[in-house]
Protein backbone atom coordinates (compact mmCIF):
# COMPACT_ATOMS: atom_id res chain seq x y z
CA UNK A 1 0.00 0.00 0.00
CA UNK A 2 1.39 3.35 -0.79
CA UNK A 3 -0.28 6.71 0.59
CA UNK A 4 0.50 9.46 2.73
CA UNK A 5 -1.27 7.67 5.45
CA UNK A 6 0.65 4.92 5.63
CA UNK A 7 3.24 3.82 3.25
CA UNK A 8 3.53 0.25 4.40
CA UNK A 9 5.96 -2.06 2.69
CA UNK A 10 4.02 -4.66 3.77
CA UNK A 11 1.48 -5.81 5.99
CA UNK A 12 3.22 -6.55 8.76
CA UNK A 13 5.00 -2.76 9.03
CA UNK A 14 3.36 -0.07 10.95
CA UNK A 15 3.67 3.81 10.46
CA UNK A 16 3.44 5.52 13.90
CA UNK A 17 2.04 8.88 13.86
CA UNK A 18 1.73 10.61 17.46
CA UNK A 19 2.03 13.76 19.98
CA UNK A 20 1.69 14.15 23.63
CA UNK A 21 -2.13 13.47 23.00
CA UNK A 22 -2.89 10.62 20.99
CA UNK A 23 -0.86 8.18 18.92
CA UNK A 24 -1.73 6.10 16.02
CA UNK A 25 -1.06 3.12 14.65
CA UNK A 26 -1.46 2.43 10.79
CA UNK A 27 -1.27 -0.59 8.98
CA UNK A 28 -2.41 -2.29 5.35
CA UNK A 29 -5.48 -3.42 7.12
CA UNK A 30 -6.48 0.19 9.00
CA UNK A 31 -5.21 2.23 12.09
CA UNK A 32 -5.47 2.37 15.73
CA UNK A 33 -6.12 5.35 17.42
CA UNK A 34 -5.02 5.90 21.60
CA UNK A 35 -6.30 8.77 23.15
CA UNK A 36 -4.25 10.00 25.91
CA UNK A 37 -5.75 10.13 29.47
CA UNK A 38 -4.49 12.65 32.64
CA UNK A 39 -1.84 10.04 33.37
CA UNK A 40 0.45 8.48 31.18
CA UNK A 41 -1.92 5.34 29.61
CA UNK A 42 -4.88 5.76 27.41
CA UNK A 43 -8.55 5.77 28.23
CA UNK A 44 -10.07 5.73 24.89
CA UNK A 45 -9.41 4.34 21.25
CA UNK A 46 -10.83 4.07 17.90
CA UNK A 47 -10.47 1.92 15.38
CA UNK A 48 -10.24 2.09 11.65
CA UNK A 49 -10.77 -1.33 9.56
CA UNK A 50 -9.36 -0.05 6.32
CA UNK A 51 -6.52 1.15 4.44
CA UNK A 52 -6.45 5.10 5.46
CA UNK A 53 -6.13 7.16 1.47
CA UNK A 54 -3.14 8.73 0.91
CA UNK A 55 -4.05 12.92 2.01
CA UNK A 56 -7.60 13.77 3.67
CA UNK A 57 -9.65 11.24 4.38
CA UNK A 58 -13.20 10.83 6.44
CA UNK A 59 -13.40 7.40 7.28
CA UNK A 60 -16.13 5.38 9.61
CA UNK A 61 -14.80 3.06 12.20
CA UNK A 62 -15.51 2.97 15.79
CA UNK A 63 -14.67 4.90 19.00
CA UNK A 64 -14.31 2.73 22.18
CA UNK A 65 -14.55 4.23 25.70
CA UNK A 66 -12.47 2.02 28.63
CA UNK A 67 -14.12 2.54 32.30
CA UNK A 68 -13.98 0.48 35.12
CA UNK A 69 -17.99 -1.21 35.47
CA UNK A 70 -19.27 -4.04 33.40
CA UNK A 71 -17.97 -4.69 31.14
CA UNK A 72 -15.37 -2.33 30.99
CA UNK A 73 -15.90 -1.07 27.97
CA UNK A 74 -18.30 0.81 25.40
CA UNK A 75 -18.44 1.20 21.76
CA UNK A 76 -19.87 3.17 19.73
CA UNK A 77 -19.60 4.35 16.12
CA UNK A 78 -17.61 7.45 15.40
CA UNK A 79 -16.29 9.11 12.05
CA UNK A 80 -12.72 10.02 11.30
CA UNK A 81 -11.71 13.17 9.82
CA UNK A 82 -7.63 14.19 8.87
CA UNK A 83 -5.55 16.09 6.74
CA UNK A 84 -2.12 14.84 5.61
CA UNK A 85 0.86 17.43 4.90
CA UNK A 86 4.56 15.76 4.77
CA UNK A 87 4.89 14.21 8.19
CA UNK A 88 2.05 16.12 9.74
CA UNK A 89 -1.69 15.11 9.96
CA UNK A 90 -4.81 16.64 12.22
CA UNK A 91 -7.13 14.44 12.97
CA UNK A 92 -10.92 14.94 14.19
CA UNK A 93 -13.26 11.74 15.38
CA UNK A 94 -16.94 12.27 15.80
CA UNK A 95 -18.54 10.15 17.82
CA UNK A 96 -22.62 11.05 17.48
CA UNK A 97 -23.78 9.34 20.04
CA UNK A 98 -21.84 11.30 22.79
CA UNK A 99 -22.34 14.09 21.14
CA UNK A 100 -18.83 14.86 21.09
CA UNK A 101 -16.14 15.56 18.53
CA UNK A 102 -12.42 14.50 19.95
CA UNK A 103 -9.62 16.69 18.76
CA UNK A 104 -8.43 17.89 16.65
CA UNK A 105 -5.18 16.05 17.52
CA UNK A 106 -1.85 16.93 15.95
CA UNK A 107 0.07 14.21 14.78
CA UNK A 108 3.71 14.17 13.68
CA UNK A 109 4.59 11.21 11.58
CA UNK A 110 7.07 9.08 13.29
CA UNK A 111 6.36 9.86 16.75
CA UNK A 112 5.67 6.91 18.19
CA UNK A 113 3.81 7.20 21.91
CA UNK A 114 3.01 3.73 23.47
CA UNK A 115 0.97 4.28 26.26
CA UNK A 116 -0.79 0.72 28.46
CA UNK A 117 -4.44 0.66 28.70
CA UNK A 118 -5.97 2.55 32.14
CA UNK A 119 -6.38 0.30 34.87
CA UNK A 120 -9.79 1.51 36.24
CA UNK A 121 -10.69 3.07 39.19
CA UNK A 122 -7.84 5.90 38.06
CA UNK A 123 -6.21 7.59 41.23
């Protein structure tokens, strides 16, 4: 696959795109996106199951929220908005049903955070 996105050589290589925010993970078969919580693991994630175009894209995938009740997890379905320029890319998720739109997150290409889940209740 060759895009801006993700220029895998194949599908077993990963292009890391990140900041102090949110990180994500892109491969031939879609991206991973970790949301940063207060502390240093993340609280939240999406998830894109397709190959991300090379410059903007708006993709659907889902957003999935970690807390710590039964089941310890929710997921709902969210849309994914970016812009690509050289090693930078803002990206946007929209996630209707909280009525909430996460970011925009600045991502340098290359910067590659890799933050543990939360471990619910958070102190």
């Amino acid at each position: 696959m060759t895009s801006a996105a993700c220029d895998s050589a194949g599908p077993d290589d990963a292009v890391a795109w990140g900041s102090d925010q949110a990180s994500l993970t892109v491969t031939a078969a879609g991206a991973t996106l970790r949301i940063r919580s207060s502390t240093d693991c993340y609280g939240s994630f999406g998830e894109i199951p397709a190959p991300l175009p090379a410059g903007s894209f708006e993709l659907s995938g889902t957003f999935t929220q970690l807390m710590g009740v039964q089941p310890g997890f929710i997921e709902y379905p969210a849309q994914f908005s970016a812009t690509v320029a050289g090693r930078r890319m803002t990206l946007s998720v929209e996630v209707s049903a909280l009525q909430q739109t996460l970011g925009p997150f600045d991502l340098i290409r290359g910067a590659d955070e890799n933050w543990a889940p939360c471990l619910f209740p958070l102190p």
